[in-house]
PDB file of N, CA and C in Angstrom:
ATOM      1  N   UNK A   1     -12.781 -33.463  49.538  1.00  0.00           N
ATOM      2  CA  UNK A   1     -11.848 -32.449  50.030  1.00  0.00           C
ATOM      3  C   UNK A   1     -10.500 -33.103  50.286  1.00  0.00           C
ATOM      4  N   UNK A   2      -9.324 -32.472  49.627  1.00  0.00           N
ATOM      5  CA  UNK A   2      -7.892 -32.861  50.353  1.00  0.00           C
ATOM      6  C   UNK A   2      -7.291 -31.771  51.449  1.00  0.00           C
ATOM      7  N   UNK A   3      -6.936 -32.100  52.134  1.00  0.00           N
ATOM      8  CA  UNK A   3      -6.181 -31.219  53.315  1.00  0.00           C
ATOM      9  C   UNK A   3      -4.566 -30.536  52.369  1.00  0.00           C
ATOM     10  N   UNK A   4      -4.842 -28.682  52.554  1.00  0.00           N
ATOM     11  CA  UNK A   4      -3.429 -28.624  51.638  1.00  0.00           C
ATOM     12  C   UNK A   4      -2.528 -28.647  52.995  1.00  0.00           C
ATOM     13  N   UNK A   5      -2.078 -28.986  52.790  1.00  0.00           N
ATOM     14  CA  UNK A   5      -0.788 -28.065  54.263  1.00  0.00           C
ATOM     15  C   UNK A   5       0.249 -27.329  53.739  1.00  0.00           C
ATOM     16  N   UNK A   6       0.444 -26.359  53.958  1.00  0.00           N
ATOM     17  CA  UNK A   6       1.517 -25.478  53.623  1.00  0.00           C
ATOM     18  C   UNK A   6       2.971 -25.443  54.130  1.00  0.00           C
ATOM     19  N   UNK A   7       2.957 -26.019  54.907  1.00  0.00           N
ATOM     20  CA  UNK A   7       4.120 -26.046  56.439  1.00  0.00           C
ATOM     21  C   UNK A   7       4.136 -26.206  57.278  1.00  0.00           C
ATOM     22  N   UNK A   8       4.720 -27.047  57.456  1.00  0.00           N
ATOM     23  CA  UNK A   8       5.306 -27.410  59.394  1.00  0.00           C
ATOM     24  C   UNK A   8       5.427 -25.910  60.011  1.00  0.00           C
ATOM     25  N   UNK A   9       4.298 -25.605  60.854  1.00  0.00           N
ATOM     26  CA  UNK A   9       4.712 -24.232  61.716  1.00  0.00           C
ATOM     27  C   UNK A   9       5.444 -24.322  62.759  1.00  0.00           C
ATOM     28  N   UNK A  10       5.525 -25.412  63.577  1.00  0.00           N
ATOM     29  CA  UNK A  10       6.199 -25.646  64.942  1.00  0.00           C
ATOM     30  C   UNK A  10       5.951 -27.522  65.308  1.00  0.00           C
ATOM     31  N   UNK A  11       7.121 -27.905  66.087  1.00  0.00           N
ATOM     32  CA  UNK A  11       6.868 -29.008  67.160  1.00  0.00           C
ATOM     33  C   UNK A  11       6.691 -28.601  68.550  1.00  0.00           C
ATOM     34  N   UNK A  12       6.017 -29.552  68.856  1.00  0.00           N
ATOM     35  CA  UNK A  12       5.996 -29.516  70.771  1.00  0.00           C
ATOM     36  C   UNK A  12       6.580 -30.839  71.298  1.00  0.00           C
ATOM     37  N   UNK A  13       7.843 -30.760  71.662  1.00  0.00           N
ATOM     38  CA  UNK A  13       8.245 -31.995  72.090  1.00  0.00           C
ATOM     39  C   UNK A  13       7.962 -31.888  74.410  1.00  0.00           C
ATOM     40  N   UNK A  14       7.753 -33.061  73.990  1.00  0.00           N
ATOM     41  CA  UNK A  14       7.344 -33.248  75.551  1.00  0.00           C
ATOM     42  C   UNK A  14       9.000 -33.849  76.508  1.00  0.00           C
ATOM     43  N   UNK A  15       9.247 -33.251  77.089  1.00  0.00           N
ATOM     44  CA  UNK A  15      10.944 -33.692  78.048  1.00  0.00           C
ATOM     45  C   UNK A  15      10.188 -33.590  79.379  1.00  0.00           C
ATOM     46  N   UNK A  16      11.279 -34.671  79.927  1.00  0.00           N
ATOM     47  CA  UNK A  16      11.426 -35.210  81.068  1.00  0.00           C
ATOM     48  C   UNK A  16      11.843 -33.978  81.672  1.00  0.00           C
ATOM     49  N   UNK A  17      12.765 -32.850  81.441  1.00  0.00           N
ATOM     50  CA  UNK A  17      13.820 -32.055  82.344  1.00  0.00           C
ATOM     51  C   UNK A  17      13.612 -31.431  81.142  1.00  0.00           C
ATOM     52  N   UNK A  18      13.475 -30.205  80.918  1.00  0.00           N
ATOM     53  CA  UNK A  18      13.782 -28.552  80.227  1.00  0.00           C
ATOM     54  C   UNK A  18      15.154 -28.227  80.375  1.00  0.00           C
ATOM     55  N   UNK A  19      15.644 -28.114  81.113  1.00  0.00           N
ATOM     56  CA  UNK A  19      17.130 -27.204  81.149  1.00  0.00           C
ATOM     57  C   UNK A  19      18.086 -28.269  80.903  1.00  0.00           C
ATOM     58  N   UNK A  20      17.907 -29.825  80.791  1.00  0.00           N
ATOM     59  CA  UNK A  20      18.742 -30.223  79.991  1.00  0.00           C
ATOM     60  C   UNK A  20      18.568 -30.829  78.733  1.00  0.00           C
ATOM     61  N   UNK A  21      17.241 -30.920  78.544  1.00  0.00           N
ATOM     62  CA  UNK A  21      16.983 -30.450  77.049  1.00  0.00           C
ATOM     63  C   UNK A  21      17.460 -29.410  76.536  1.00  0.00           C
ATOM     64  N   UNK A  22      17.639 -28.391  76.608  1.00  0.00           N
ATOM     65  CA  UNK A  22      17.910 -27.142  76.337  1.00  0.00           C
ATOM     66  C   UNK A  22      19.654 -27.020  76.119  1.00  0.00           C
ATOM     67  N   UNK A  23      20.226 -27.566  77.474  1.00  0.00           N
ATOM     68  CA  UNK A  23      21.600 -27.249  76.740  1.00  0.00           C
ATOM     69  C   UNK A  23      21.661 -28.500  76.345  1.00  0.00           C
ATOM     70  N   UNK A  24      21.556 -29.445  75.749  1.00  0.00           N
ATOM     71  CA  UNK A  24      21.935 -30.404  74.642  1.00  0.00           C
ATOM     72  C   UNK A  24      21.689 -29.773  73.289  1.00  0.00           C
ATOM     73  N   UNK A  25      20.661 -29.640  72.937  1.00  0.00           N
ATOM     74  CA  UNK A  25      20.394 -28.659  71.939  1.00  0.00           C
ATOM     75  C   UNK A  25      20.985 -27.486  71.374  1.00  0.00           C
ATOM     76  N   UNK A  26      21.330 -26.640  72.594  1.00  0.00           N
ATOM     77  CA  UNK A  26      21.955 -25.621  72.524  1.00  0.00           C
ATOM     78  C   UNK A  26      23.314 -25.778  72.339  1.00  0.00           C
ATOM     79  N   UNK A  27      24.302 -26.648  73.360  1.00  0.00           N
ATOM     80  CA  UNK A  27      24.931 -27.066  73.185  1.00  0.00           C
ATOM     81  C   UNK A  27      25.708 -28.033  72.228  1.00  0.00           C
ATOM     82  N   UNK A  28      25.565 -29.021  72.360  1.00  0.00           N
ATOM     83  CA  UNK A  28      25.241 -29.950  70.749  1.00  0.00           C
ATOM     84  C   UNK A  28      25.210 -29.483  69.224  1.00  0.00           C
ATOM     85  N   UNK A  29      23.966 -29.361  69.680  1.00  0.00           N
ATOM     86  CA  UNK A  29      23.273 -28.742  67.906  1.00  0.00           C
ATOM     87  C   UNK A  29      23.259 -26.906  67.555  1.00  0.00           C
ATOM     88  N   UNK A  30      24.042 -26.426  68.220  1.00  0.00           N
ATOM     89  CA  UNK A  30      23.816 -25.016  67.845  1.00  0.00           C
ATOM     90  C   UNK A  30      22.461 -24.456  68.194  1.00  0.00           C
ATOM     91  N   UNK A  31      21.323 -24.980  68.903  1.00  0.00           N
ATOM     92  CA  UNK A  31      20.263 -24.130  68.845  1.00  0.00           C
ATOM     93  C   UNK A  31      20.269 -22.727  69.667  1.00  0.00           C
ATOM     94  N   UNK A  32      19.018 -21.739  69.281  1.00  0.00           N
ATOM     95  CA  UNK A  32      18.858 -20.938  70.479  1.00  0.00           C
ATOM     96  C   UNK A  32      17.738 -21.389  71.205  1.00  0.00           C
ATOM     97  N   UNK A  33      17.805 -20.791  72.560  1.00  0.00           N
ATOM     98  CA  UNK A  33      17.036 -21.053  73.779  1.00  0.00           C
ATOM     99  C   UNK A  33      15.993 -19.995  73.551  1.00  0.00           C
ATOM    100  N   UNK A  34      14.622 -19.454  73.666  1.00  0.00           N
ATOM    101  CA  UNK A  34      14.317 -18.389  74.070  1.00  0.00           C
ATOM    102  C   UNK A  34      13.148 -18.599  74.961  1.00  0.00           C
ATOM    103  N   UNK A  35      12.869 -17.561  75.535  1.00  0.00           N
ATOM    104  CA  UNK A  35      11.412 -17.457  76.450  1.00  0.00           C
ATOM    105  C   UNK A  35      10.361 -16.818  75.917  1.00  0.00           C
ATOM    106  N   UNK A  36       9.061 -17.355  76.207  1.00  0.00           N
ATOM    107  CA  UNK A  36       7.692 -16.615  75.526  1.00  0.00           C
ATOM    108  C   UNK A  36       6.582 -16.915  76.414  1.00  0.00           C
ATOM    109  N   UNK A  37       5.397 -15.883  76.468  1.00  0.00           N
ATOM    110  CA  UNK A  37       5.007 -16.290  77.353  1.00  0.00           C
ATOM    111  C   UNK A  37       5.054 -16.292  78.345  1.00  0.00           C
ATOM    112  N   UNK A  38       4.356 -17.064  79.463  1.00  0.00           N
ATOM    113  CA  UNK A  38       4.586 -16.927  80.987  1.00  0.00           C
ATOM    114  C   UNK A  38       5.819 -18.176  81.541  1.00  0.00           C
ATOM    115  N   UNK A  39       6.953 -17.885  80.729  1.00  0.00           N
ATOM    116  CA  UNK A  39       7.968 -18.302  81.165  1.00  0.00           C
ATOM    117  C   UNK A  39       8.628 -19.464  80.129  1.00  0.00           C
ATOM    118  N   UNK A  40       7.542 -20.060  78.908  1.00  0.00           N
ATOM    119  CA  UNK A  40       8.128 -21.469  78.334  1.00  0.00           C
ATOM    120  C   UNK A  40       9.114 -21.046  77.495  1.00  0.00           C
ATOM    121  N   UNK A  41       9.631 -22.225  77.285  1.00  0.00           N
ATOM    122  CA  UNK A  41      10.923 -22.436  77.099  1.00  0.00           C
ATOM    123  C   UNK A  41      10.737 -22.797  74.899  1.00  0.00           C
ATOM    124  N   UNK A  42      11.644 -22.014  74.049  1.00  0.00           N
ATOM    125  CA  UNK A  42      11.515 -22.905  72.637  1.00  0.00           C
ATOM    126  C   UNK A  42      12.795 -23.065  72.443  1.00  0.00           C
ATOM    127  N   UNK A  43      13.224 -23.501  71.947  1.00  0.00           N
ATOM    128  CA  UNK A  43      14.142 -23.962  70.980  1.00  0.00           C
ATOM    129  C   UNK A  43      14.061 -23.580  69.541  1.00  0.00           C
ATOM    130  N   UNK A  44      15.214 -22.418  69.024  1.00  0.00           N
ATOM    131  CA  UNK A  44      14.928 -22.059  67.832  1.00  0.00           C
ATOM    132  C   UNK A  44      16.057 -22.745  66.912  1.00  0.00           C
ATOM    133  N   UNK A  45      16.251 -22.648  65.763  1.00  0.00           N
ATOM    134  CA  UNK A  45      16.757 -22.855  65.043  1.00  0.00           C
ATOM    135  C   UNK A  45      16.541 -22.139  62.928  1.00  0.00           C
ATOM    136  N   UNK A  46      17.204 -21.697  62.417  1.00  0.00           N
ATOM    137  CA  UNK A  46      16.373 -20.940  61.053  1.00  0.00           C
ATOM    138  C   UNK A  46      15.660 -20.215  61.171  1.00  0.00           C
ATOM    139  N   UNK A  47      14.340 -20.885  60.550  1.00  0.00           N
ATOM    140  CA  UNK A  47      12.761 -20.267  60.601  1.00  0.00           C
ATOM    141  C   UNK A  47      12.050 -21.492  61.405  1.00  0.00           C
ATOM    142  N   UNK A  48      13.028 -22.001  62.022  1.00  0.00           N
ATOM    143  CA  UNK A  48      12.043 -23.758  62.402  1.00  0.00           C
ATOM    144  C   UNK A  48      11.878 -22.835  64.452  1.00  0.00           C
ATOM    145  N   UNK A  49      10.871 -23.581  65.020  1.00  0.00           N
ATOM    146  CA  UNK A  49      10.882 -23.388  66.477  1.00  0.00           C
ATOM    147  C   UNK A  49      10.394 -25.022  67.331  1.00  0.00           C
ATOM    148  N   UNK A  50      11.101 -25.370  68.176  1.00  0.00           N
ATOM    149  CA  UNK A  50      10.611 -26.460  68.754  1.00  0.00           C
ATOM    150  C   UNK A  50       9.901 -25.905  70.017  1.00  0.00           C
ATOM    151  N   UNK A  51       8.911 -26.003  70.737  1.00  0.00           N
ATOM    152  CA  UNK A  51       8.297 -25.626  72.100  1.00  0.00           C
ATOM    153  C   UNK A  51       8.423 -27.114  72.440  1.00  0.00           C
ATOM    154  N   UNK A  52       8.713 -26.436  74.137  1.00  0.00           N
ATOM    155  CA  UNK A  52       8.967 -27.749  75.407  1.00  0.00           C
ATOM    156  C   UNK A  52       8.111 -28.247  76.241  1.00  0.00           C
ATOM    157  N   UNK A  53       7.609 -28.559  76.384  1.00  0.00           N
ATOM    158  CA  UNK A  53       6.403 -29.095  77.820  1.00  0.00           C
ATOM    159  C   UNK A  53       7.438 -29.943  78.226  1.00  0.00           C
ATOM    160  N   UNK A  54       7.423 -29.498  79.960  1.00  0.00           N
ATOM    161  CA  UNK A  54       8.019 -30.440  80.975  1.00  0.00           C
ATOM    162  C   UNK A  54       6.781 -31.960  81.434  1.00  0.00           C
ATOM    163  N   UNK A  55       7.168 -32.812  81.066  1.00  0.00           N
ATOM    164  CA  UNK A  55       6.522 -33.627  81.680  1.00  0.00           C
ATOM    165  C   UNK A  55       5.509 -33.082  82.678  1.00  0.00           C
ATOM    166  N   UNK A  56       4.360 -33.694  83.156  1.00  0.00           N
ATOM    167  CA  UNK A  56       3.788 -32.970  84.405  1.00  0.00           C
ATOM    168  C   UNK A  56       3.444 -32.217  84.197  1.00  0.00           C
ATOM    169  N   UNK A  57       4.232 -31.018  83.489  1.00  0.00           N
ATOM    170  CA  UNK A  57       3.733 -29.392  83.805  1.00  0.00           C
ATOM    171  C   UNK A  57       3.145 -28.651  82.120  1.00  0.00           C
ATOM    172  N   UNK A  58       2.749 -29.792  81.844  1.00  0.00           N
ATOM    173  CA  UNK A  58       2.146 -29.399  80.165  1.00  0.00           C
ATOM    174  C   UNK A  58       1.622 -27.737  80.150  1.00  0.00           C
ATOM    175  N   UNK A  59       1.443 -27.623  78.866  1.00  0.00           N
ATOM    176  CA  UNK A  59       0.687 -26.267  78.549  1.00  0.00           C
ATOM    177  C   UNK A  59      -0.830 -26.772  77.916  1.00  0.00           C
ATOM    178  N   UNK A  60      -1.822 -25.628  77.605  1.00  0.00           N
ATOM    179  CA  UNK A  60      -2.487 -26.068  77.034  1.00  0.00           C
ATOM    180  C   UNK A  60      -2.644 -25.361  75.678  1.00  0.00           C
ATOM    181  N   UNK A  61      -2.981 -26.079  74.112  1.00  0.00           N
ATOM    182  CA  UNK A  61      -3.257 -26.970  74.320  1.00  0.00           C
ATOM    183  C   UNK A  61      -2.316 -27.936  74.285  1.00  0.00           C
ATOM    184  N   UNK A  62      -2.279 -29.672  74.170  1.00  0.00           N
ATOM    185  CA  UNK A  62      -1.471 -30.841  74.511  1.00  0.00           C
ATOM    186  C   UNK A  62      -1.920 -32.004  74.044  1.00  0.00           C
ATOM    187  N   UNK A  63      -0.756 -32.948  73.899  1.00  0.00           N
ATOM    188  CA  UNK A  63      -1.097 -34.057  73.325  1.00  0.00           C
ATOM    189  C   UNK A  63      -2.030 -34.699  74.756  1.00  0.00           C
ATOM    190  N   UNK A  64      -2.381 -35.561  74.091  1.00  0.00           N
ATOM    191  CA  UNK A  64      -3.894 -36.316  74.913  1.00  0.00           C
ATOM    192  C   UNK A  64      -3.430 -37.317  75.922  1.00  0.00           C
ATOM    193  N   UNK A  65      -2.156 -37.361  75.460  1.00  0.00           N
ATOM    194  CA  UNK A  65      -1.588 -38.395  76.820  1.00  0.00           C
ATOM    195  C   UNK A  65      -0.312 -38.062  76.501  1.00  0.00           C
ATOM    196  N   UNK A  66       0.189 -37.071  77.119  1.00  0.00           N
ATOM    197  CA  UNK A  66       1.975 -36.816  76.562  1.00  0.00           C
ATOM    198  C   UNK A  66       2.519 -37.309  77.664  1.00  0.00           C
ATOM    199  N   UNK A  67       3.769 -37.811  76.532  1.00  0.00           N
ATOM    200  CA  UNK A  67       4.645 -38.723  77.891  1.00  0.00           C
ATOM    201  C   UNK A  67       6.251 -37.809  76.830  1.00  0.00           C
ATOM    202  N   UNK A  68       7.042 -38.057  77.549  1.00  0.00           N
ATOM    203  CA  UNK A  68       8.612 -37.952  77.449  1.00  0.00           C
ATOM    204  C   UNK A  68       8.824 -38.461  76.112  1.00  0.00           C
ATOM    205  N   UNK A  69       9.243 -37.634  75.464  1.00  0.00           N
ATOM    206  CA  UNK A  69       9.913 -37.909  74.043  1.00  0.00           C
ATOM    207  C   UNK A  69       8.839 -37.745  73.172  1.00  0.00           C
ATOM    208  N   UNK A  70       7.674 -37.372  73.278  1.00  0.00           N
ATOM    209  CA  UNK A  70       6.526 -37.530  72.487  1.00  0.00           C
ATOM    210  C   UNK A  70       6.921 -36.203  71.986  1.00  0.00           C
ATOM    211  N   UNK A  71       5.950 -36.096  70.497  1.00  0.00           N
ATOM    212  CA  UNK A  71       6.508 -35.082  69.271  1.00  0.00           C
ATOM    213  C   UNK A  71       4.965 -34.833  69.010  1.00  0.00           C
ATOM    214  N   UNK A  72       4.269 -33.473  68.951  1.00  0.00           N
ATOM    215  CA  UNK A  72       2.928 -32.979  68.504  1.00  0.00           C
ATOM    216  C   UNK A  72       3.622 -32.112  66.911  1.00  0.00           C
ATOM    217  N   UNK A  73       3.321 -32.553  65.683  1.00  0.00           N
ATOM    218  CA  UNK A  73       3.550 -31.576  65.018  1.00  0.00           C
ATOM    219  C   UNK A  73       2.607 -30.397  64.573  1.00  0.00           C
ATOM    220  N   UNK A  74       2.379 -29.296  64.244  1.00  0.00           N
ATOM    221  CA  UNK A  74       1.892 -28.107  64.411  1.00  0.00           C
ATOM    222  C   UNK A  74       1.817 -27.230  62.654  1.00  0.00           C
ATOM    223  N   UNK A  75       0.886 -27.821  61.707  1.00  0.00           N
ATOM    224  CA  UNK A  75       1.166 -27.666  60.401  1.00  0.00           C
ATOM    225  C   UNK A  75       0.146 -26.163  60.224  1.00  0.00           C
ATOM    226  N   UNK A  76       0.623 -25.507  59.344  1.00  0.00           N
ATOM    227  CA  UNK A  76      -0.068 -24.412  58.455  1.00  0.00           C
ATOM    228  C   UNK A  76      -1.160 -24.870  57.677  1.00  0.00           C
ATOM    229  N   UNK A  77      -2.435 -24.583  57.364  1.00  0.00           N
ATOM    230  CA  UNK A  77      -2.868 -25.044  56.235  1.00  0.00           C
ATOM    231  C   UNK A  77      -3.906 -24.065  55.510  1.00  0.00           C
ATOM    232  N   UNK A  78      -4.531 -24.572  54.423  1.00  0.00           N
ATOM    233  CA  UNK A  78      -4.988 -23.802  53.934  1.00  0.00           C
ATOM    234  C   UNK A  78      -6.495 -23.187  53.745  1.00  0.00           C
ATOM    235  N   UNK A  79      -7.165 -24.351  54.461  1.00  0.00           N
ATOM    236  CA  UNK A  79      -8.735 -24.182  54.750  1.00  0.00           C
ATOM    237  C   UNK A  79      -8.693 -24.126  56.162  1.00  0.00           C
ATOM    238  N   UNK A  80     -10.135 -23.591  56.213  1.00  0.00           N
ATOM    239  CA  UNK A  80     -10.558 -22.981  57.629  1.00  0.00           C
ATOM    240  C   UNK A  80     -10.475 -24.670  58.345  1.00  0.00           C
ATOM    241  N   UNK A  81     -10.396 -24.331  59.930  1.00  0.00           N
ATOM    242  CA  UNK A  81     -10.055 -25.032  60.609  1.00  0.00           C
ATOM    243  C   UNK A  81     -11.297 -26.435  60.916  1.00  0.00           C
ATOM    244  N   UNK A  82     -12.335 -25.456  60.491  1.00  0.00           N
ATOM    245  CA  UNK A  82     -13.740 -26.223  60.584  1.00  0.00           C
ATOM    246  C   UNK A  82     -13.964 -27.563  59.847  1.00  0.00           C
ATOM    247  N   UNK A  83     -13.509 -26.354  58.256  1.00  0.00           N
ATOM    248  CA  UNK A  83     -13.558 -27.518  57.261  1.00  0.00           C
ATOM    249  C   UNK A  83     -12.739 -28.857  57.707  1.00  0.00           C
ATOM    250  N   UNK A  84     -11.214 -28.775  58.058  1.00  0.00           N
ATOM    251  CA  UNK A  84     -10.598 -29.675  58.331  1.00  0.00           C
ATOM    252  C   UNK A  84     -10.870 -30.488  59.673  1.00  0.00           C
ATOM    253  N   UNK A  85     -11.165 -30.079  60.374  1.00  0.00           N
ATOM    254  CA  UNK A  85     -12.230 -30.656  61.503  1.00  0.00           C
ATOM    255  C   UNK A  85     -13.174 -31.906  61.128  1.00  0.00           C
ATOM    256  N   UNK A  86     -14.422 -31.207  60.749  1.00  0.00           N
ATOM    257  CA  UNK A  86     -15.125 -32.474  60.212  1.00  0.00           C
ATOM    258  C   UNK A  86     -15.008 -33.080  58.844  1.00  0.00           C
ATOM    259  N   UNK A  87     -13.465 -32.911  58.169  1.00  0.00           N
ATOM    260  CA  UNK A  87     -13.421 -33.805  57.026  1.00  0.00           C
ATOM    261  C   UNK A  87     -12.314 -35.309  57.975  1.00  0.00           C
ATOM    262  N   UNK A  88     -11.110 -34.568  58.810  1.00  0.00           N
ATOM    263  CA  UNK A  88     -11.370 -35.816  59.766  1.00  0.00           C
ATOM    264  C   UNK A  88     -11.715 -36.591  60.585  1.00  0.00           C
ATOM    265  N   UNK A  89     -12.859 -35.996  61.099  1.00  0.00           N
ATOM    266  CA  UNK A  89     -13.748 -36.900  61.949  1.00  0.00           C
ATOM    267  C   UNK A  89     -14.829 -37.652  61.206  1.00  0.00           C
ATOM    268  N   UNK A  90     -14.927 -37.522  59.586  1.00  0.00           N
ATOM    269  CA  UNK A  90     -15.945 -38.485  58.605  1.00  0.00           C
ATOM    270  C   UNK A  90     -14.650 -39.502  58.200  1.00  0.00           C
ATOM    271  N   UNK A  91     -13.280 -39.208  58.144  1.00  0.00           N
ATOM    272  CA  UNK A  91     -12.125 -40.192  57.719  1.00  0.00           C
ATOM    273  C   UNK A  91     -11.881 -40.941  58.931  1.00  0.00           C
ATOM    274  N   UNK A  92     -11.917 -40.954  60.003  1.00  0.00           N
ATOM    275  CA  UNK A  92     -11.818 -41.458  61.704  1.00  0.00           C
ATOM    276  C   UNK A  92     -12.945 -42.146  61.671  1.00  0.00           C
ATOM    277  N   UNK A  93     -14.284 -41.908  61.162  1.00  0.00           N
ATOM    278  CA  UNK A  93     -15.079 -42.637  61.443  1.00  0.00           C
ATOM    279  C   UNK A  93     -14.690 -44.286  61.116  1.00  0.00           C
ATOM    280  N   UNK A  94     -14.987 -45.074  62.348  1.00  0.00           N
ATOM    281  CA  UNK A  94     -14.875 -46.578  62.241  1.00  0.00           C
ATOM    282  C   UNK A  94     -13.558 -46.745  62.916  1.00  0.00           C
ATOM    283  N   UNK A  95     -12.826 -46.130  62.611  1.00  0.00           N
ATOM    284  CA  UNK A  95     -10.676 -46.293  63.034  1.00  0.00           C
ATOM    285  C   UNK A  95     -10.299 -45.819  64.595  1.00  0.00           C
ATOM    286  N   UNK A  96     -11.379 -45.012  64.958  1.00  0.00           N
ATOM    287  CA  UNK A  96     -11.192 -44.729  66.166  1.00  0.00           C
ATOM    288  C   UNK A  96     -11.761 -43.847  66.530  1.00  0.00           C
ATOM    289  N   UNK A  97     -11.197 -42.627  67.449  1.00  0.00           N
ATOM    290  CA  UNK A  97     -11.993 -41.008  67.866  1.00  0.00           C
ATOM    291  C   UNK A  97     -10.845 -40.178  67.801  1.00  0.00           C
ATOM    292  N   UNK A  98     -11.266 -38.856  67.188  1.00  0.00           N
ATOM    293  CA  UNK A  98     -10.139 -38.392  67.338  1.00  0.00           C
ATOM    294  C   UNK A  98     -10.157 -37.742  68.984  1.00  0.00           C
ATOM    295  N   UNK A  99      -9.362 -37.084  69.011  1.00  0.00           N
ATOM    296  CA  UNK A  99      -9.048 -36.398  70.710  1.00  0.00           C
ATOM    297  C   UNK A  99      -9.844 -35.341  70.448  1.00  0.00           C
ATOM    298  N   UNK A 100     -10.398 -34.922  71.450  1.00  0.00           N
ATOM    299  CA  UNK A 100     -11.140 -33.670  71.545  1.00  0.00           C
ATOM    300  C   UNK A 100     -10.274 -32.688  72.280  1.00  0.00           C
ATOM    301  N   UNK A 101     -10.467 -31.199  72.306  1.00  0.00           N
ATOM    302  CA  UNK A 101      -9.422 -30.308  72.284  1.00  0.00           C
ATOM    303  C   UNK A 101      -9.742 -29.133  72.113  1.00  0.00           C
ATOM    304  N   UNK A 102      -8.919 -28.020  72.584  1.00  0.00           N
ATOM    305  CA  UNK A 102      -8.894 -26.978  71.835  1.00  0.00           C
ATOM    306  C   UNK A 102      -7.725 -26.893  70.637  1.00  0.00           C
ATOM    307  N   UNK A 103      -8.374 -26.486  69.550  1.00  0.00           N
ATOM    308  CA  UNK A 103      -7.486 -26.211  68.384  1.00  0.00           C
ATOM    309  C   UNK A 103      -7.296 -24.829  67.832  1.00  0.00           C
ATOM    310  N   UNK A 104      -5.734 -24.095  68.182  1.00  0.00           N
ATOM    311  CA  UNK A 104      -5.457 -23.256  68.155  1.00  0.00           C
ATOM    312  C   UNK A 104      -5.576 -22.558  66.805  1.00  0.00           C
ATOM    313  N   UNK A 105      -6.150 -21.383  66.119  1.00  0.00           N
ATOM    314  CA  UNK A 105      -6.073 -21.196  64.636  1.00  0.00           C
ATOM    315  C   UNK A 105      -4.916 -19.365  65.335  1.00  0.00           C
ATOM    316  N   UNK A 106      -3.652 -20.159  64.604  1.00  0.00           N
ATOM    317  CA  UNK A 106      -2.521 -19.093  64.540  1.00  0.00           C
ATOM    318  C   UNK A 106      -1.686 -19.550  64.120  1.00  0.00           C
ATOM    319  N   UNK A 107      -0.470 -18.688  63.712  1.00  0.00           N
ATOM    320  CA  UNK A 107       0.667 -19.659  63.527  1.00  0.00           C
ATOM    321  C   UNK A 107       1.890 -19.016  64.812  1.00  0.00           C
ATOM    322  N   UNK A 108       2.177 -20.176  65.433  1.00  0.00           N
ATOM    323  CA  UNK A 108       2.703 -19.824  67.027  1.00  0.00           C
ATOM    324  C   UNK A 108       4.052 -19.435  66.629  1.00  0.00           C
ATOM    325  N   UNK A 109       4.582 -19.730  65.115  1.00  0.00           N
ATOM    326  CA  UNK A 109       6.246 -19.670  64.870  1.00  0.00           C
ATOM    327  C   UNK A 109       6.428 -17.964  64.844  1.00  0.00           C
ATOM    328  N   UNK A 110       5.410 -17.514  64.336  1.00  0.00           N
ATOM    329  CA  UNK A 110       5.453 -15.869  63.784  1.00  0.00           C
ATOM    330  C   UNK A 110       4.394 -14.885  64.739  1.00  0.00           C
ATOM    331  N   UNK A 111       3.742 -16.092  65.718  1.00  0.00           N
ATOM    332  CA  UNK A 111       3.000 -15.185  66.420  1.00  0.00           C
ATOM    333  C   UNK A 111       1.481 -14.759  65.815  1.00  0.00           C
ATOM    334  N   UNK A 112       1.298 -15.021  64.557  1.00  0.00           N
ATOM    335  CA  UNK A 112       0.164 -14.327  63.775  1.00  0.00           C
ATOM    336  C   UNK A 112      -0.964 -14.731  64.384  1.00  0.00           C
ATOM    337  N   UNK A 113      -2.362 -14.295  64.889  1.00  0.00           N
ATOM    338  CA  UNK A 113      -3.747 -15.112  65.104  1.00  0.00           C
ATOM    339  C   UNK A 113      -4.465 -15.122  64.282  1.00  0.00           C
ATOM    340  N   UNK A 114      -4.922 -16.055  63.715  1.00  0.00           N
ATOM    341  CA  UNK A 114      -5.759 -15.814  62.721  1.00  0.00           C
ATOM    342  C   UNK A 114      -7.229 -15.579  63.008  1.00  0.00           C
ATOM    343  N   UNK A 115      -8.263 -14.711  62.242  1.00  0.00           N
ATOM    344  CA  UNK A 115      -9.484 -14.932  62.307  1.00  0.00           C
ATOM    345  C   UNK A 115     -10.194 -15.726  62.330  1.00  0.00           C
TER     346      UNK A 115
END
C-alpha cells in the first residue's frame, strides 16, 4: 500500500500568546483572524487555514508533547483512515511508537465530516 495524500487540509501551530500571534500575521502578512468553535482562534489566508493552540491551553486532538512553535500538519487523503493506521504502525515497527490519539476523519478547512 502507498499513502495518496491529496492535500494539506490545515496546520495547527502551537504559540506561546494568541493575540500576538494573530496580529503579526494579520498585521505583517495580510492574514485573516477568525473564530470557530468555542472561541479558537485560525488564521486564514486563500483556501489555506492555520489553527492556534495557546501553549497550556491545547485543544483536543494535539500534538503529543506540543511546545511553542511546534507545527502538526493536517493532510487529506485518500483511503480510509484505518487502512492508513495500520499500514503505519507495520512501517514504525522497530523505529519507534507512533502516538496514540484520537484521529479526526474530516476535513476541518471546509468543515466536511466524513463517514
Amino acid at each position: 500500500m502507498m499513502i495518496k495524500v491529496d492535500s494539506l487540509d490545515h496546520i495547527i501551530l502551537t504559540v506561546k500568546d494568541i493575540n500576538t500571534t494573530v496580529d503579526f500575521y494579520c498585521r505583517v502578512l495580510g492574514m485573516e483572524v477568525t473564530t470557530f468553535g468555542e472561541g479558537r482562534k485560525a488564521l486564514k489566508f486563500g483556501n489555506q487555514k492555520i489553527n492556534l493552540h495557546e501553549h497550556g491551553n491545547e485543544f483536543e486532538p494535539k500534538a503529543h508533547n506540543p511546545t511553542p512553535g511546534a507545527a502538526d500538519l493536517c493532510f487529506i487523503i485518500q483511503q480510509p483512515v484505518e487502512e492508513v493506521i495500520n499500514y503505519l504502525q507495520e512501517k514504525a515497527e522497530g523505529r519507534g511508537q507512533m502516538a496514540e490519539g484520537k484521529i479526526p476523519v474530516r476535513n476541518a478547512r471546509s468543515g466536511f465530516k466524513a463517514q
